[in-house]
PDB file of N, CA and C in Angstrom:
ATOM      1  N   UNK A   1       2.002 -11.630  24.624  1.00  0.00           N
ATOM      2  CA  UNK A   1       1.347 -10.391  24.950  1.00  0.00           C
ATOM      3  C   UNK A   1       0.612  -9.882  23.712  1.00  0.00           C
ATOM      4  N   UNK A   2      -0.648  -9.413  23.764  1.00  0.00           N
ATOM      5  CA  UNK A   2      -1.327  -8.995  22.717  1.00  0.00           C
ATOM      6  C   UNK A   2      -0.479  -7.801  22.163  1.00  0.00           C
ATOM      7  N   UNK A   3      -1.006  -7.531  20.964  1.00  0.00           N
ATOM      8  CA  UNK A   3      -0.294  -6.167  20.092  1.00  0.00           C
ATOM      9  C   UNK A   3      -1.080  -5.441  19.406  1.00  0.00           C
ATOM     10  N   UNK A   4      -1.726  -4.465  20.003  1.00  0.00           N
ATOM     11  CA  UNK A   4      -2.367  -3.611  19.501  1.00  0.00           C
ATOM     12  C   UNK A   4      -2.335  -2.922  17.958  1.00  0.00           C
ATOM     13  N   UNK A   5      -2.793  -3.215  16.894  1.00  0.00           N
ATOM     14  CA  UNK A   5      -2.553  -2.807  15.724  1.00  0.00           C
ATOM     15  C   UNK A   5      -3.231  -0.941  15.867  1.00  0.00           C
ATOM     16  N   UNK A   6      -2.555   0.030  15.983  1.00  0.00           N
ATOM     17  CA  UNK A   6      -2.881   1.062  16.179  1.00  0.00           C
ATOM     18  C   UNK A   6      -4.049   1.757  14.917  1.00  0.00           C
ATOM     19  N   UNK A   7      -3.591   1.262  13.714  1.00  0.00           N
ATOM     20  CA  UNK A   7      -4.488   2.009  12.646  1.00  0.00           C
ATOM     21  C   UNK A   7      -5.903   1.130  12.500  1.00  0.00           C
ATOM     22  N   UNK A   8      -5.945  -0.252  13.017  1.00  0.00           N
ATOM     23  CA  UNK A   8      -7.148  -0.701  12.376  1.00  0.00           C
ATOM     24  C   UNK A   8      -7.871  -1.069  13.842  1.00  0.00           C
ATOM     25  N   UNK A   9      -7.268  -0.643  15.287  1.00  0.00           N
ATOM     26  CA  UNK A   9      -7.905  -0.906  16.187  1.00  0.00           C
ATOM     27  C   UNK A   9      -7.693  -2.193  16.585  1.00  0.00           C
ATOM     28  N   UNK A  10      -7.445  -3.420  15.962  1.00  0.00           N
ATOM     29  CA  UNK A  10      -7.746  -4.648  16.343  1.00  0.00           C
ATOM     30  C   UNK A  10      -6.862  -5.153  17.387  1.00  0.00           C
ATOM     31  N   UNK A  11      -6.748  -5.693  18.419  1.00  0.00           N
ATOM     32  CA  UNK A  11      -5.881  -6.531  19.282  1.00  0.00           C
ATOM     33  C   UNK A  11      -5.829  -7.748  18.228  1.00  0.00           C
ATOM     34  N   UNK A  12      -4.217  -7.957  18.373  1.00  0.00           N
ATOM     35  CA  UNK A  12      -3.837  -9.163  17.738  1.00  0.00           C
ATOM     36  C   UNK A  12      -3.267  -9.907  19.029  1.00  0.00           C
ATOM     37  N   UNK A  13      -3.511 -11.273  19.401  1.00  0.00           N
ATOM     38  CA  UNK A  13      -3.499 -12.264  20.392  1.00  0.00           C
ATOM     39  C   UNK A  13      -1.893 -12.933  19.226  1.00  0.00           C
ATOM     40  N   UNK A  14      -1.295 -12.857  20.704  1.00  0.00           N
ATOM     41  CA  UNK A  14      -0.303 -13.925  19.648  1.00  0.00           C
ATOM     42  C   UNK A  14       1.341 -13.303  19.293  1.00  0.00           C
ATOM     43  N   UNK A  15       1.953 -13.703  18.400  1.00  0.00           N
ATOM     44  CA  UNK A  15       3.083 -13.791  18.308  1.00  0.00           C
ATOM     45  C   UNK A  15       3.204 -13.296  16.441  1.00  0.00           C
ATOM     46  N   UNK A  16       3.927 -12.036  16.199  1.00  0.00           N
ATOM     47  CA  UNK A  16       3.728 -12.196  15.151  1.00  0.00           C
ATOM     48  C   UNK A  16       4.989 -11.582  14.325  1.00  0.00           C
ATOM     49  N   UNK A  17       5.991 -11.366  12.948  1.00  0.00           N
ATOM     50  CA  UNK A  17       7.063 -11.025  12.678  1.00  0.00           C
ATOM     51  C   UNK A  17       6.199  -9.780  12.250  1.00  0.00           C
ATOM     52  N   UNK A  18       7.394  -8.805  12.746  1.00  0.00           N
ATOM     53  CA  UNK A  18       7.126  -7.432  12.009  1.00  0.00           C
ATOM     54  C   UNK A  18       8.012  -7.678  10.797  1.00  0.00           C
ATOM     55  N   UNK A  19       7.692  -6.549  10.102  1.00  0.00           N
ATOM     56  CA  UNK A  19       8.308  -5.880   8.418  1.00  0.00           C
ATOM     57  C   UNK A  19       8.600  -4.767   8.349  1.00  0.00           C
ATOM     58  N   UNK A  20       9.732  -4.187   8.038  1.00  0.00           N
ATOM     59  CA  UNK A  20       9.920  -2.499   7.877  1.00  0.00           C
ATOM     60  C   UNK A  20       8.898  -2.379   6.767  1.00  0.00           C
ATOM     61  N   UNK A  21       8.120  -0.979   6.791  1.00  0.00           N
ATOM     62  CA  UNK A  21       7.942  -0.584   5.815  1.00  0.00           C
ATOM     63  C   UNK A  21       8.472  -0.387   4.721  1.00  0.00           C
ATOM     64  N   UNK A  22       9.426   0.735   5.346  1.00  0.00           N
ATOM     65  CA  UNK A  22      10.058   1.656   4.335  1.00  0.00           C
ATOM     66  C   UNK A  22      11.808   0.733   4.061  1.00  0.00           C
ATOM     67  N   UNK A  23      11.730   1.218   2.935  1.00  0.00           N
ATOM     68  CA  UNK A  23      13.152   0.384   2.188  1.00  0.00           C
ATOM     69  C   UNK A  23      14.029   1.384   2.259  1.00  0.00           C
ATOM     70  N   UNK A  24      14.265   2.999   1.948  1.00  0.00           N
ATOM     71  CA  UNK A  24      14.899   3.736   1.866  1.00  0.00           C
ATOM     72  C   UNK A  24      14.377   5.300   1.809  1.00  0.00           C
ATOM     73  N   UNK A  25      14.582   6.383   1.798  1.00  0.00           N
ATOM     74  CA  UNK A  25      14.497   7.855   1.863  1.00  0.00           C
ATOM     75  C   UNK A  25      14.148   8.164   0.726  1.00  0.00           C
ATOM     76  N   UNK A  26      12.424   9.024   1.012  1.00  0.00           N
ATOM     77  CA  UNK A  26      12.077   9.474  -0.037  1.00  0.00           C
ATOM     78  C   UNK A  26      10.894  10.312   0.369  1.00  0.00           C
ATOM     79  N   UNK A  27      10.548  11.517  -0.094  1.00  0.00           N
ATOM     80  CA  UNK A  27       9.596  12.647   0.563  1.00  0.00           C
ATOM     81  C   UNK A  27       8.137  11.252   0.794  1.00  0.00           C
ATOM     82  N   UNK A  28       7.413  11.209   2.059  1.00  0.00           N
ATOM     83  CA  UNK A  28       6.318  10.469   2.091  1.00  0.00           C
ATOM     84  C   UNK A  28       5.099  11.321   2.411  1.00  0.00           C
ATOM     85  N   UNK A  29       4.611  11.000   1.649  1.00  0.00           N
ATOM     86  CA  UNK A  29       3.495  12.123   1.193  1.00  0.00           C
ATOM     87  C   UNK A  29       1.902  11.161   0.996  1.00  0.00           C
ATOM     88  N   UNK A  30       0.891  11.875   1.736  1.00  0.00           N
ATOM     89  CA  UNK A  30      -0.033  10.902   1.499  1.00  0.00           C
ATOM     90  C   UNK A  30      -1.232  11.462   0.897  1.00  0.00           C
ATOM     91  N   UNK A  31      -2.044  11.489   0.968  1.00  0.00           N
ATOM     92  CA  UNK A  31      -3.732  11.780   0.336  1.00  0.00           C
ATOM     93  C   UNK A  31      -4.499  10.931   0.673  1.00  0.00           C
ATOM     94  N   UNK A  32      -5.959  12.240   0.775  1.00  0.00           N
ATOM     95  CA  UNK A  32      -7.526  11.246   1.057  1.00  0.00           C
ATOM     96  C   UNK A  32      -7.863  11.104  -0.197  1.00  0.00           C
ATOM     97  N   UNK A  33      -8.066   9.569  -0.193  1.00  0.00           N
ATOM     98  CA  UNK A  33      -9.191   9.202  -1.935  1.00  0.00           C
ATOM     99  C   UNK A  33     -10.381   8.325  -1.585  1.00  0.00           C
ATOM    100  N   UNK A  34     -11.247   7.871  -2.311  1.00  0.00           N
ATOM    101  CA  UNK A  34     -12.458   7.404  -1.811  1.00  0.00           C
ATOM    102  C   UNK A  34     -12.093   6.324  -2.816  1.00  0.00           C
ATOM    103  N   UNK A  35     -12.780   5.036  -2.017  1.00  0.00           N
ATOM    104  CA  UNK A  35     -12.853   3.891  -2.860  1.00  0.00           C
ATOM    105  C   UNK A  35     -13.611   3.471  -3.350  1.00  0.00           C
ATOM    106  N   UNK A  36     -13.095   2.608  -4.607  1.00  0.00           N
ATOM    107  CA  UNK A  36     -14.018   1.995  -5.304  1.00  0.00           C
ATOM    108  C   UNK A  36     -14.478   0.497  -4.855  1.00  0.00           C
ATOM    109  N   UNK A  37     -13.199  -0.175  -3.857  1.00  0.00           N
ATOM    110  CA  UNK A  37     -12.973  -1.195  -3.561  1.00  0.00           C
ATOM    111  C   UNK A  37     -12.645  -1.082  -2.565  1.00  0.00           C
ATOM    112  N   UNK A  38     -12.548  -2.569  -1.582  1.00  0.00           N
ATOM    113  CA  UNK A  38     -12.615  -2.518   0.187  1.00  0.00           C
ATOM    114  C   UNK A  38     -11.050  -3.165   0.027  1.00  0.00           C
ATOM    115  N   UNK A  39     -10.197  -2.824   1.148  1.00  0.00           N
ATOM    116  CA  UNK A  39      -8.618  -2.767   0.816  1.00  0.00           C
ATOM    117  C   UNK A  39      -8.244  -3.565   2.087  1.00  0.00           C
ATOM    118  N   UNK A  40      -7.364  -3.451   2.176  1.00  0.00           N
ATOM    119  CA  UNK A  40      -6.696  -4.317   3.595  1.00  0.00           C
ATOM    120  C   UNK A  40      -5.196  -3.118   3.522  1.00  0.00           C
ATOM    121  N   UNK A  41      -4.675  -3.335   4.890  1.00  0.00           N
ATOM    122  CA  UNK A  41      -3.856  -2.286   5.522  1.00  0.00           C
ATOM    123  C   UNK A  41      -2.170  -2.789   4.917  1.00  0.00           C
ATOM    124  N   UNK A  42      -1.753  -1.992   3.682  1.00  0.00           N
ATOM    125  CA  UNK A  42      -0.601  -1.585   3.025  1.00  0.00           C
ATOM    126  C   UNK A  42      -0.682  -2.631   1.497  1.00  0.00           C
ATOM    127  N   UNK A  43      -2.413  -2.756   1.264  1.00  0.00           N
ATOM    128  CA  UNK A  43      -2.871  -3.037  -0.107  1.00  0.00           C
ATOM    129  C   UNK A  43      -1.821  -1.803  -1.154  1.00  0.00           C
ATOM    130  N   UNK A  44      -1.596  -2.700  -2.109  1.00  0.00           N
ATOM    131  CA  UNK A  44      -0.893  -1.690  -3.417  1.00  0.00           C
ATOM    132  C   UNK A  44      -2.093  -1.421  -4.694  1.00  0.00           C
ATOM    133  N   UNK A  45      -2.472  -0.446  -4.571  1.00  0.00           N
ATOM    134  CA  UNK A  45      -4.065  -0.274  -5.682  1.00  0.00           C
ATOM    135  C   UNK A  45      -3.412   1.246  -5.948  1.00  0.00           C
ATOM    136  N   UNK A  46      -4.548   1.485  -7.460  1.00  0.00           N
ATOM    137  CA  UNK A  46      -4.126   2.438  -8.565  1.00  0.00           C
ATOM    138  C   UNK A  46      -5.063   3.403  -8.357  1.00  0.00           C
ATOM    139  N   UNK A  47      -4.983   4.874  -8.530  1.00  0.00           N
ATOM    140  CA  UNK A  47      -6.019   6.003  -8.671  1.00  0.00           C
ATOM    141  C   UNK A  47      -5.994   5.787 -10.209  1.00  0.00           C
ATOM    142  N   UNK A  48      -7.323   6.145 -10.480  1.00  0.00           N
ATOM    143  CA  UNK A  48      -7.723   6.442 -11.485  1.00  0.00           C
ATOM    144  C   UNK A  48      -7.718   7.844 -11.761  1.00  0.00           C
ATOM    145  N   UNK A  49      -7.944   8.103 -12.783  1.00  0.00           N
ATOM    146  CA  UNK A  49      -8.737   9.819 -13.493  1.00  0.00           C
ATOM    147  C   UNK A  49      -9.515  10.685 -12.628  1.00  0.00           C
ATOM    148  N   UNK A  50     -10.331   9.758 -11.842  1.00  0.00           N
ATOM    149  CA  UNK A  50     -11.377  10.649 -11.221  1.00  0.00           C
ATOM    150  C   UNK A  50     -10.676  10.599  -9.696  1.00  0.00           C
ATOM    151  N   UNK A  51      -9.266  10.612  -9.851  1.00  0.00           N
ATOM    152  CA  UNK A  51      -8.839  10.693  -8.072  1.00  0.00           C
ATOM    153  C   UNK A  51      -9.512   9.268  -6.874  1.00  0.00           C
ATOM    154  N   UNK A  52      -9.830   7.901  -7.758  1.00  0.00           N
ATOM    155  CA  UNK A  52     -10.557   7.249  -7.004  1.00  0.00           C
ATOM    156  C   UNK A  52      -9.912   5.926  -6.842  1.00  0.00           C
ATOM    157  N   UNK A  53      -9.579   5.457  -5.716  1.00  0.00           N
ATOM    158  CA  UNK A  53      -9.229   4.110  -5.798  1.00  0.00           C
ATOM    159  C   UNK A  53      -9.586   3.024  -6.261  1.00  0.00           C
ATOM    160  N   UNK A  54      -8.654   2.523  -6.897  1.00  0.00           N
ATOM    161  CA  UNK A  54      -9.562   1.147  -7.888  1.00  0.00           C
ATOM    162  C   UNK A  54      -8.804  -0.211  -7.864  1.00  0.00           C
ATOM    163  N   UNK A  55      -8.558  -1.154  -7.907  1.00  0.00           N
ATOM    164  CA  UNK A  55      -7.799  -2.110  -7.854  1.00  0.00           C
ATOM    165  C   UNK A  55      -6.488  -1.888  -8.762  1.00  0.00           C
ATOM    166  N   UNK A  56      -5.178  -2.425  -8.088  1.00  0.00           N
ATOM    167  CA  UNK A  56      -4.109  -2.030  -9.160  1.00  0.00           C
ATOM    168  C   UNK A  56      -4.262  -2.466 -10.278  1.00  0.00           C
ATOM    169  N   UNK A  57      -3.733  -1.631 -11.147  1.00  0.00           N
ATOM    170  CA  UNK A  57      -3.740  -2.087 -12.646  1.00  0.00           C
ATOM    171  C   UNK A  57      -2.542  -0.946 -13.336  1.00  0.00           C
ATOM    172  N   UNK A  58      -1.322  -1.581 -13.716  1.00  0.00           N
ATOM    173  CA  UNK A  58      -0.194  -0.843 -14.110  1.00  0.00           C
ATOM    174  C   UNK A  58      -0.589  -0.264 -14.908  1.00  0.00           C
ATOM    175  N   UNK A  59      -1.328  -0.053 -15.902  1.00  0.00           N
ATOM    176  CA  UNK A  59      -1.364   0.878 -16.915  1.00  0.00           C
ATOM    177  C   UNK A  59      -1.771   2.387 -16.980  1.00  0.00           C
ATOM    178  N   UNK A  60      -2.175   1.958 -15.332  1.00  0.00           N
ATOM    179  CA  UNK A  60      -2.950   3.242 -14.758  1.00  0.00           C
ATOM    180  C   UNK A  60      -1.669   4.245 -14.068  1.00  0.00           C
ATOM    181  N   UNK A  61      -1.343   5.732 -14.456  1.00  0.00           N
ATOM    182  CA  UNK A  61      -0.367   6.560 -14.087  1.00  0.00           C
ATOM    183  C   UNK A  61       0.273   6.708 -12.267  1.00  0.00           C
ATOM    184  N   UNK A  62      -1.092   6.286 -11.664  1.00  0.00           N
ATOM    185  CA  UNK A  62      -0.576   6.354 -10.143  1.00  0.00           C
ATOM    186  C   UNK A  62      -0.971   5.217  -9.339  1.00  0.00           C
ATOM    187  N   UNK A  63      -0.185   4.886  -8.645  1.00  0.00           N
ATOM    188  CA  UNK A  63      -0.010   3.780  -7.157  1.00  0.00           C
ATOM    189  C   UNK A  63      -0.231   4.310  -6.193  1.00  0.00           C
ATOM    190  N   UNK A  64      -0.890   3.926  -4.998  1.00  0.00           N
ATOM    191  CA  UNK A  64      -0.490   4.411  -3.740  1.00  0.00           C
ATOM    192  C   UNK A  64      -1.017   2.944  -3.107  1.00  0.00           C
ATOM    193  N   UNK A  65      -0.264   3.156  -1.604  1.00  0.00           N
ATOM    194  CA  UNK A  65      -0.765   2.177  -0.568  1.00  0.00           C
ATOM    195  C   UNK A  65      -1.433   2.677   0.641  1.00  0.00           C
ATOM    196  N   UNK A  66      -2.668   1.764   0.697  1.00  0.00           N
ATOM    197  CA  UNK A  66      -3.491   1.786   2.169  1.00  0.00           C
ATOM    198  C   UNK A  66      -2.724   2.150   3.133  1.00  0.00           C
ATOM    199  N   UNK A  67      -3.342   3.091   3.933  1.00  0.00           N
ATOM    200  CA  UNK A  67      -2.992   3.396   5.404  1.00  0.00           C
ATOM    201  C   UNK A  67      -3.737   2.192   6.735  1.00  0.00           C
ATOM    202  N   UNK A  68      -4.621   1.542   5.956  1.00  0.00           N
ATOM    203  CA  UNK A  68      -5.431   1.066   7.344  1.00  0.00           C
ATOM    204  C   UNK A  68      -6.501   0.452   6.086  1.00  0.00           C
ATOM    205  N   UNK A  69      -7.225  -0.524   6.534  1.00  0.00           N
ATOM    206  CA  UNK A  69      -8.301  -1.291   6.467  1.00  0.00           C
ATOM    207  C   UNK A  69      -9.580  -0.535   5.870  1.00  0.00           C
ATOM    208  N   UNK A  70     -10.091  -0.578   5.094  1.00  0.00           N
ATOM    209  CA  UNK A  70     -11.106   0.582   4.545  1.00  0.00           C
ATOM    210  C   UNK A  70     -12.159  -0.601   3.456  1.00  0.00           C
ATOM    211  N   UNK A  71     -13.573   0.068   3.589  1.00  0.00           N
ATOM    212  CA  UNK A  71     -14.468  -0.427   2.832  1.00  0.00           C
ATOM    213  C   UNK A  71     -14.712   0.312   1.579  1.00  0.00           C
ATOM    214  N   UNK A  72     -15.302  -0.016   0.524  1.00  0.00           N
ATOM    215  CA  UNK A  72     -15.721   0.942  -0.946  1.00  0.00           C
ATOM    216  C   UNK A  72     -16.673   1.753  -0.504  1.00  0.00           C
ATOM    217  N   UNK A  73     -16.644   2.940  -0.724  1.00  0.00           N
ATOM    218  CA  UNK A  73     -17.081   4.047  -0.474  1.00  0.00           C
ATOM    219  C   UNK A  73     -16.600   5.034   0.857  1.00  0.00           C
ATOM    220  N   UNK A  74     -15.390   4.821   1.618  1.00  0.00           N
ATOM    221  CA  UNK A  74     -15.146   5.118   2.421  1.00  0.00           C
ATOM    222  C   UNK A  74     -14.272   6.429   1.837  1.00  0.00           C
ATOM    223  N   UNK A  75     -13.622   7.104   2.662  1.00  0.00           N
ATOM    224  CA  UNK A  75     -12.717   8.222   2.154  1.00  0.00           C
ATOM    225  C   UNK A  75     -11.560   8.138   2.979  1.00  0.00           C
ATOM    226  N   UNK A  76     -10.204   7.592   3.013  1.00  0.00           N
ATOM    227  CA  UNK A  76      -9.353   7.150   3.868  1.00  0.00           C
ATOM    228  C   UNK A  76      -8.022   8.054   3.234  1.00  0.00           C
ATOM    229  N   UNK A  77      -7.031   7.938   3.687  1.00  0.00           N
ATOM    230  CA  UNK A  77      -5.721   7.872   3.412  1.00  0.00           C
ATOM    231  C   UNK A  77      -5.004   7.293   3.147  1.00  0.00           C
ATOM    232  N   UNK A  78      -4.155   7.542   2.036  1.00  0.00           N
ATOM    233  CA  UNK A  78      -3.599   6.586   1.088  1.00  0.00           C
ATOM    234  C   UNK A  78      -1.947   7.101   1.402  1.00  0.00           C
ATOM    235  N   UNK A  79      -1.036   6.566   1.286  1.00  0.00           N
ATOM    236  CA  UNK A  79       0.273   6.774   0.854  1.00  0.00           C
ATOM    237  C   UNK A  79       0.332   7.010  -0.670  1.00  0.00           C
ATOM    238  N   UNK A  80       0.245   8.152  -0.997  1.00  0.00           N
ATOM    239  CA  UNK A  80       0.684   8.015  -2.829  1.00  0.00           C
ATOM    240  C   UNK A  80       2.402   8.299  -3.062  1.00  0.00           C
ATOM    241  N   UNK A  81       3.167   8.841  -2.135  1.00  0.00           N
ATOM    242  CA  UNK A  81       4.670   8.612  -2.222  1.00  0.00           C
ATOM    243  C   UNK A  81       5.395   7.715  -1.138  1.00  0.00           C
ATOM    244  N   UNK A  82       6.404   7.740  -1.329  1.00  0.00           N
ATOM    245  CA  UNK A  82       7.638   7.230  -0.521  1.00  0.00           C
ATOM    246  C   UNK A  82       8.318   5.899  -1.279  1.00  0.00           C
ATOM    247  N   UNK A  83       9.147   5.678  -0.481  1.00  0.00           N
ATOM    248  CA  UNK A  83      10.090   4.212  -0.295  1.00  0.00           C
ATOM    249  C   UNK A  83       9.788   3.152  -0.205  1.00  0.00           C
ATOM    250  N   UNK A  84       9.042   2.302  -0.444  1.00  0.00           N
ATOM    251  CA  UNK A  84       8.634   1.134   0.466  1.00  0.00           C
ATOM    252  C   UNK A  84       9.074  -0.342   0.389  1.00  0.00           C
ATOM    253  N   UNK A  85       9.207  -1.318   1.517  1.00  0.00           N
ATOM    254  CA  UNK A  85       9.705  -2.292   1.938  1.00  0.00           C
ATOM    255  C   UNK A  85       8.813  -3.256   0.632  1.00  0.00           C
ATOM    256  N   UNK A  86       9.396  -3.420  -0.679  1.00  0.00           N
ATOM    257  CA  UNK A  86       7.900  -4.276  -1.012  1.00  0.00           C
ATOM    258  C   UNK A  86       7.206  -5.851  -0.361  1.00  0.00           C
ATOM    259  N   UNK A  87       8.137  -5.958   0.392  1.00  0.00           N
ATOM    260  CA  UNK A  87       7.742  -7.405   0.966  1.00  0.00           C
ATOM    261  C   UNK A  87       6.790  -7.373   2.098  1.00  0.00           C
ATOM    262  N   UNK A  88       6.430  -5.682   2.491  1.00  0.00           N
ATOM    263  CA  UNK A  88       5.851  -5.555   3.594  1.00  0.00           C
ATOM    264  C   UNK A  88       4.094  -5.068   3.067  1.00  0.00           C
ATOM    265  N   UNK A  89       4.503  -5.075   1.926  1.00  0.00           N
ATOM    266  CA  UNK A  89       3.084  -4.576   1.163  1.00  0.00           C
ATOM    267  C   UNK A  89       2.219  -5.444   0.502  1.00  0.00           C
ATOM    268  N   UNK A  90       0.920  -5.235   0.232  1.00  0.00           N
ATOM    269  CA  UNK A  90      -0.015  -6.656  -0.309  1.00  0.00           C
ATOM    270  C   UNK A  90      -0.296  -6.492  -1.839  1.00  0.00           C
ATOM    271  N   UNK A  91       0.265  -7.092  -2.367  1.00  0.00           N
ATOM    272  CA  UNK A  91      -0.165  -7.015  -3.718  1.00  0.00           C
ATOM    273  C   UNK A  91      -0.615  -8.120  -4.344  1.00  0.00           C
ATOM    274  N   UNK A  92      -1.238  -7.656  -5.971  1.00  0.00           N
ATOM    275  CA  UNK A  92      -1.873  -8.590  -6.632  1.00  0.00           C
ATOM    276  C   UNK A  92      -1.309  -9.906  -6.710  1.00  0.00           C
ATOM    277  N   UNK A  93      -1.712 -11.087  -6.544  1.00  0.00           N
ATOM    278  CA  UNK A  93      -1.241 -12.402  -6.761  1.00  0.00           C
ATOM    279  C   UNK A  93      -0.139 -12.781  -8.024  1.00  0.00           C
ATOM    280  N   UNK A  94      -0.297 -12.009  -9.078  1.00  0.00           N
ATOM    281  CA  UNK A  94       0.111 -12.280 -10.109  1.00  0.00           C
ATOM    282  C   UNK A  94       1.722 -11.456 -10.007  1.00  0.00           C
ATOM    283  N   UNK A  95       2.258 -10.730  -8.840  1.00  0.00           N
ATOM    284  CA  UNK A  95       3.301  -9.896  -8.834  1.00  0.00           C
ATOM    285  C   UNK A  95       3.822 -10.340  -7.694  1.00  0.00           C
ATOM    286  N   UNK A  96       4.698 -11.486  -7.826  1.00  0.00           N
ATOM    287  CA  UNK A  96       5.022 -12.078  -6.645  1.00  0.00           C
ATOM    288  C   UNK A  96       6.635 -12.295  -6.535  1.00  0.00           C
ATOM    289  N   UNK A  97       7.168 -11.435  -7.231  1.00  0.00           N
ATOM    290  CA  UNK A  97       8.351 -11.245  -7.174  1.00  0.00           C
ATOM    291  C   UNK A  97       9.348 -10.092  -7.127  1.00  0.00           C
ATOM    292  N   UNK A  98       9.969  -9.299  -6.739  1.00  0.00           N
ATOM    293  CA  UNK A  98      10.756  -7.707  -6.933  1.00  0.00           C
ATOM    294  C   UNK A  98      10.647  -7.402  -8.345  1.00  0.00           C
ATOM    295  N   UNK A  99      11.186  -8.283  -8.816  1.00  0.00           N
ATOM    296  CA  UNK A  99      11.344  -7.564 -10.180  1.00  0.00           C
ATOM    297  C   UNK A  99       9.750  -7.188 -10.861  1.00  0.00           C
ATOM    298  N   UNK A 100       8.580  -8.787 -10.767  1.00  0.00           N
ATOM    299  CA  UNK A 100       7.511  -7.960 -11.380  1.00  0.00           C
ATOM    300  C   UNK A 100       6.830  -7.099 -10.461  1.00  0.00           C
ATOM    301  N   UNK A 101       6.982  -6.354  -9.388  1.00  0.00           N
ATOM    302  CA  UNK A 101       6.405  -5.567  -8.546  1.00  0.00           C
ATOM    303  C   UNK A 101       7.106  -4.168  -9.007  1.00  0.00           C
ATOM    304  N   UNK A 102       8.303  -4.344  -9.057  1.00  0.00           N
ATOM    305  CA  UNK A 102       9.488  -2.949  -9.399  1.00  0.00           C
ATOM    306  C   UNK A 102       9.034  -2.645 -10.473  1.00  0.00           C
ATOM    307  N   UNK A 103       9.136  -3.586 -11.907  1.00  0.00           N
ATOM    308  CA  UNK A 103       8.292  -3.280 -12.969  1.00  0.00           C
ATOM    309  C   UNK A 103       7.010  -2.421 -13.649  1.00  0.00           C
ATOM    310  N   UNK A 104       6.068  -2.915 -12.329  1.00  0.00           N
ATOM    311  CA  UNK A 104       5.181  -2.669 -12.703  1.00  0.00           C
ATOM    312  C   UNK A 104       4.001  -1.450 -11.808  1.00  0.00           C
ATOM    313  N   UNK A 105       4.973  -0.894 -10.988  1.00  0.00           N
ATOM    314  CA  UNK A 105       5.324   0.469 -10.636  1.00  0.00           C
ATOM    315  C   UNK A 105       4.986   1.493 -11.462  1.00  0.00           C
ATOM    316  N   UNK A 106       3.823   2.395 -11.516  1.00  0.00           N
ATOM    317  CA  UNK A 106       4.472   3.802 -12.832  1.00  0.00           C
ATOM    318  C   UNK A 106       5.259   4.599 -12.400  1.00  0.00           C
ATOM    319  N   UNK A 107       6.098   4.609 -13.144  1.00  0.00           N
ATOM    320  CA  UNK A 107       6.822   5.769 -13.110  1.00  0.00           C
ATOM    321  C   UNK A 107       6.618   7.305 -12.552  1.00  0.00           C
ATOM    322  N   UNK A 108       7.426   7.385 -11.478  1.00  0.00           N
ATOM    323  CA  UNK A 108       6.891   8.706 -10.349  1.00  0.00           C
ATOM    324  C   UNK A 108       5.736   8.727  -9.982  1.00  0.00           C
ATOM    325  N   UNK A 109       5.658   7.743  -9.102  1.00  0.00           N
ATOM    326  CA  UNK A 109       4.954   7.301  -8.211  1.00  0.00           C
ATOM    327  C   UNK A 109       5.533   6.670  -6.535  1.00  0.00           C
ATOM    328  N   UNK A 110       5.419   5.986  -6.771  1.00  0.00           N
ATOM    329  CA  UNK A 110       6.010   5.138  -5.285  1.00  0.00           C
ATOM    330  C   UNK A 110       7.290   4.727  -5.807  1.00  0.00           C
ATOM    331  N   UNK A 111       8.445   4.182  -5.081  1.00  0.00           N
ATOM    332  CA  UNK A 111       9.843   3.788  -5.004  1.00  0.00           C
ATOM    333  C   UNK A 111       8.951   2.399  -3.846  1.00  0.00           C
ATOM    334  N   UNK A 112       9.894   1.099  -4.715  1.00  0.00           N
ATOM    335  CA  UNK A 112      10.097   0.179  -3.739  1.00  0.00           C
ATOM    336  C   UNK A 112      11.287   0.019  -3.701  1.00  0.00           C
ATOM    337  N   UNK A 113      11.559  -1.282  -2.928  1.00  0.00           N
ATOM    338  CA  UNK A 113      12.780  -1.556  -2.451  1.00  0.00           C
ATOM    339  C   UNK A 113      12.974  -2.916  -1.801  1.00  0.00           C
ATOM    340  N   UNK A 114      14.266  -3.056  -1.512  1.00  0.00           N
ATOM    341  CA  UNK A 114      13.979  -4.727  -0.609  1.00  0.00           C
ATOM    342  C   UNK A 114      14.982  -4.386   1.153  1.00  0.00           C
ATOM    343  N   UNK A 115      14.618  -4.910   1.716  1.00  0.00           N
ATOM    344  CA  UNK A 115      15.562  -4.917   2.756  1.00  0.00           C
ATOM    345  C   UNK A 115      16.727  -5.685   2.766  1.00  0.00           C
ATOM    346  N   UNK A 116      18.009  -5.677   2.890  1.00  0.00           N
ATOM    347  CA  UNK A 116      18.802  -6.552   3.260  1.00  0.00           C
ATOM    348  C   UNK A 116      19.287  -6.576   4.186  1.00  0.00           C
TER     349      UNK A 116
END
């Protein structure tokens, strides 16, 4: 039976495993930011200074994750708090494990987590 992906519109044909998001309890709080870059739906990318989405880069003070599918220059909604499942989220190639994902987190920002 198809499965309607509600945020990006698309019918998905097929058979597919879901993922919890969320790993555990934590105020989830979101914001509109405009991008610098085109994202895919629960991408992990960094605000910059000017409140603008930019590709992650830890050194930068805030994280948030995509709500939905978005192009550069768009103005969408971001998750900048909560809990999250990190296995259910897309991140950079180079962070392919809990620990360098947990790591590289700033501080008061997002909470990940793992499911067990």
């Amino acid at each position: 039976m198809p499965v309607s992906d509600l945020a990006s519109g698309v019918t998905l044909v097929g058979t597919y495993e879901t993922k919890l998001l969320w790993a555990g309890e934590a105020p989830i709080t979101t914001n509109h930011y405009t991008l610098t870059i085109d994202v895919v739906k629960y991408q992990v990318v960094s605000i910059n200074a000017a409140d603008q989405i930019v590709a992650f880069d830890a050194t930068l003070p805030k994280a948030a994750v995509a709500s939905q599918p978005a192009l550069a220059g768009d103005t969408i909604a971001f998750f900048d708090g909560g809990f999250f499942n990190h296995d259910a989220l897309v991140w950079p190639a180079a962070l392919d494990t809990f620990p360098e994902r947990r790591a590289a987190i700033p501080a008061g920002t997002l909470k990940i987590g793992t499911i067990l």
